[in-house]
C-alpha atoms as a PDB file:
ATOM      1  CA  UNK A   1     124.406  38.347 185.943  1.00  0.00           C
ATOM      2  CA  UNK A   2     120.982  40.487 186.430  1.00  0.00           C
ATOM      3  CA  UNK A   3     118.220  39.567 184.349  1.00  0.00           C
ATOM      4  CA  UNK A   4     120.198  37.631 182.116  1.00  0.00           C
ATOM      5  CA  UNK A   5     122.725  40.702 181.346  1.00  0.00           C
ATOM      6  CA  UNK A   6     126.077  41.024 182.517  1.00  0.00           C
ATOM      7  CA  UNK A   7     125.938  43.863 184.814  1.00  0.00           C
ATOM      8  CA  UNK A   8     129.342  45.732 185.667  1.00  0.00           C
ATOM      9  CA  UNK A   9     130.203  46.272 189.218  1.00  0.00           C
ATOM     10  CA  UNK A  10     131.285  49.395 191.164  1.00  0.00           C
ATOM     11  CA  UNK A  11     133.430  48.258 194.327  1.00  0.00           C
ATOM     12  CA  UNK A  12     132.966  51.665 196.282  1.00  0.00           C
ATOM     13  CA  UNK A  13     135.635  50.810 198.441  1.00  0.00           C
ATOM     14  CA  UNK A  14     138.179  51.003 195.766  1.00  0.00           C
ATOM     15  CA  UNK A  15     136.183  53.988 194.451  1.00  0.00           C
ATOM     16  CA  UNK A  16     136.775  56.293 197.855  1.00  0.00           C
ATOM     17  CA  UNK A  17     140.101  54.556 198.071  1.00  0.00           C
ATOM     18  CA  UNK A  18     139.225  52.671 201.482  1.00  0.00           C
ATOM     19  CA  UNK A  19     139.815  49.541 203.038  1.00  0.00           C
ATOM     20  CA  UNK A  20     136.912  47.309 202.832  1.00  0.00           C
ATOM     21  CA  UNK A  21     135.617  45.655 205.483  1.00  0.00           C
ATOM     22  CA  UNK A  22     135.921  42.117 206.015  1.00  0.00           C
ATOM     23  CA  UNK A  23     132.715  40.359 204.371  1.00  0.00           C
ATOM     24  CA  UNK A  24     133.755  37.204 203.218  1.00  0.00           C
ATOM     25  CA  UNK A  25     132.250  36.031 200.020  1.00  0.00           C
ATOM     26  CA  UNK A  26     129.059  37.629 200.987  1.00  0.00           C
ATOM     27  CA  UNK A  27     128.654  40.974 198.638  1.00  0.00           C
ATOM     28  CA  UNK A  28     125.809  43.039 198.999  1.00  0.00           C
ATOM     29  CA  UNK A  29     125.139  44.967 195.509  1.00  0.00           C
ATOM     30  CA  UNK A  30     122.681  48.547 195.317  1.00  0.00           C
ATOM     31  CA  UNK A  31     121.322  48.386 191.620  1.00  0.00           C
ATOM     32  CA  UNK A  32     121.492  51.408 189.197  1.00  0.00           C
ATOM     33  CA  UNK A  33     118.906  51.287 186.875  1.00  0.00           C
ATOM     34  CA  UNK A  34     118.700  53.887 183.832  1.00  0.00           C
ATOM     35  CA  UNK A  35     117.477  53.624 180.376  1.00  0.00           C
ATOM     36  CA  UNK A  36     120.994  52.534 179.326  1.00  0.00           C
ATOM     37  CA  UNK A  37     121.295  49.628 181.521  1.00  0.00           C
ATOM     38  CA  UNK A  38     122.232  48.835 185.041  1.00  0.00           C
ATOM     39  CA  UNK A  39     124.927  49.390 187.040  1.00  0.00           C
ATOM     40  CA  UNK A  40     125.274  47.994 190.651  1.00  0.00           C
ATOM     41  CA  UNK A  41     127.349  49.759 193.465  1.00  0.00           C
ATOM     42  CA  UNK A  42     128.763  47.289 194.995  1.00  0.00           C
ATOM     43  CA  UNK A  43     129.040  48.290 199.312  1.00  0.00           C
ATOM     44  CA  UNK A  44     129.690  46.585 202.603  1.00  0.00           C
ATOM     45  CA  UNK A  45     126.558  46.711 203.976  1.00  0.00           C
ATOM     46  CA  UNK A  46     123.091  48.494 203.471  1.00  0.00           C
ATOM     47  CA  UNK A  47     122.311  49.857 207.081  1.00  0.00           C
ATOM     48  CA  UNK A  48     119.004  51.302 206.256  1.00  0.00           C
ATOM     49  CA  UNK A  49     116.462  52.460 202.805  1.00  0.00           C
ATOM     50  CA  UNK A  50     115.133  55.756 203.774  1.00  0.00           C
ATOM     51  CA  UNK A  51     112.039  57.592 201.576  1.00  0.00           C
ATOM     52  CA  UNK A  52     112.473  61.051 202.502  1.00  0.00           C
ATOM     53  CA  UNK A  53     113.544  64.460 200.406  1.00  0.00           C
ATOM     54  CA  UNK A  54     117.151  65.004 201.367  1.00  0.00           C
ATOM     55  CA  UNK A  55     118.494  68.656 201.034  1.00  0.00           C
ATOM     56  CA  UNK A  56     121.925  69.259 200.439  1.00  0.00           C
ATOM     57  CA  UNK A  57     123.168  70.715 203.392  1.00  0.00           C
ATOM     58  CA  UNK A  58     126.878  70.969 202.671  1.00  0.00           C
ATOM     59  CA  UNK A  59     128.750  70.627 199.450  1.00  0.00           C
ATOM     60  CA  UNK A  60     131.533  68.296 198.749  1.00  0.00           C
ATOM     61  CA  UNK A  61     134.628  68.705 196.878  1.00  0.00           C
ATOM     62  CA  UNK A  62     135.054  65.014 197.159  1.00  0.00           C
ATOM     63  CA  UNK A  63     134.731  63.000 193.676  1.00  0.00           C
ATOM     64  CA  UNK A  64     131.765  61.012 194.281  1.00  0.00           C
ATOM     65  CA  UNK A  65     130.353  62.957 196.799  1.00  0.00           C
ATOM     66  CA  UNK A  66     127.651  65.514 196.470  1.00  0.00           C
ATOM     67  CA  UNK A  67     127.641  66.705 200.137  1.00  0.00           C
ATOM     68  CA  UNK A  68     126.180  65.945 203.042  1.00  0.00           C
ATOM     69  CA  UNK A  69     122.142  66.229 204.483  1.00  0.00           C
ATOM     70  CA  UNK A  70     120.640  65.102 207.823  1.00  0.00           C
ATOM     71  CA  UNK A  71     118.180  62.198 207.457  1.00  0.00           C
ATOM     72  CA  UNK A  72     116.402  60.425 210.160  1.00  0.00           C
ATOM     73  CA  UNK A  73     118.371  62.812 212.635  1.00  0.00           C
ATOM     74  CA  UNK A  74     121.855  61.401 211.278  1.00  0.00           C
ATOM     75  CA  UNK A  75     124.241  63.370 209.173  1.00  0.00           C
ATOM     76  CA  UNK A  76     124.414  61.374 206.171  1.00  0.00           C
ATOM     77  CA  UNK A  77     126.867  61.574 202.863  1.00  0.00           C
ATOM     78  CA  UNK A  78     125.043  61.843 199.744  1.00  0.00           C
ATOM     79  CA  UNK A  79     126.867  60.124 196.787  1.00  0.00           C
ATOM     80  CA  UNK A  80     126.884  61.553 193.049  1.00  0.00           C
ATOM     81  CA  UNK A  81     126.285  57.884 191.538  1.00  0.00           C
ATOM     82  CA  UNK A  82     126.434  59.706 188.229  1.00  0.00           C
ATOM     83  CA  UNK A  83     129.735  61.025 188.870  1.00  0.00           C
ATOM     84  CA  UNK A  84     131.140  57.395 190.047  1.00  0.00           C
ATOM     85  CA  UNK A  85     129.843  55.615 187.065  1.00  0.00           C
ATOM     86  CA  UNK A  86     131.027  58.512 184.760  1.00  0.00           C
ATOM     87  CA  UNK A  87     134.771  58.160 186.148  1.00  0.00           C
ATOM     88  CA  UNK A  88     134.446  54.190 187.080  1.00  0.00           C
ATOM     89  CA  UNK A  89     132.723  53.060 184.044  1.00  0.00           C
ATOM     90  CA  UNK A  90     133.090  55.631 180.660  1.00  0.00           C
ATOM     91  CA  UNK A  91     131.543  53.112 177.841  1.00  0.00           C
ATOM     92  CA  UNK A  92     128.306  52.929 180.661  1.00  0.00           C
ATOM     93  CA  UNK A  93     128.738  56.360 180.789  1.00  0.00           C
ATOM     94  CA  UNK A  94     128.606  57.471 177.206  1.00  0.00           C
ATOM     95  CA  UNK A  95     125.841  55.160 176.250  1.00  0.00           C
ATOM     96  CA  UNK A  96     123.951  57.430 178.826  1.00  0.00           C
ATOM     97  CA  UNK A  97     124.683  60.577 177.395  1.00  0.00           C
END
């Protein structure tokens, strides 16, 4: 529950088809928030929240990924958190649209 809604859950792990990490029952959630409702990405840990323009510098082919961008000096992976919720979550999706 968030804000007395049920909120579905995207486990990225099973998204980018990886192992997850061991966390135990610990979850740590990022929360999408649109006029349609929110969605929370659901990841193994938050290293850092960064405030800066990112430019694309690389282009993905990757579902979910828009490319890649250096931020604070570190090559970083940009996810397309429309795309994810658009192939994880279609009646979230359409409600948007």
């Amino acid at each position: 529950m968030h804000r007395n809604a049920i909120m579905p859950l995207i486990n990225l792990d099973a998204f980018f088809g990886v192992e997850a990490a061991e966390s135990g029952d610990v979850r740590q959630v990022i929360v999408f928030r649109s006029e349609n409702g929110n969605v929370g990405l659901v990841v193994d840990q938050i290293l850092d929240i960064v405030s800066e323009a990112a430019i694309v510098q690389e282009t993905s082919r990757r579902e979910g990924v828009l490319g890649s961008a250096v931020l604070q000096q570190k090559v970083t992976d940009l996810v397309d958190v429309a795309a994810i919720i658009r192939a994880s979550c279609p009646s979230f999706a359409k409600s948007a649209a």
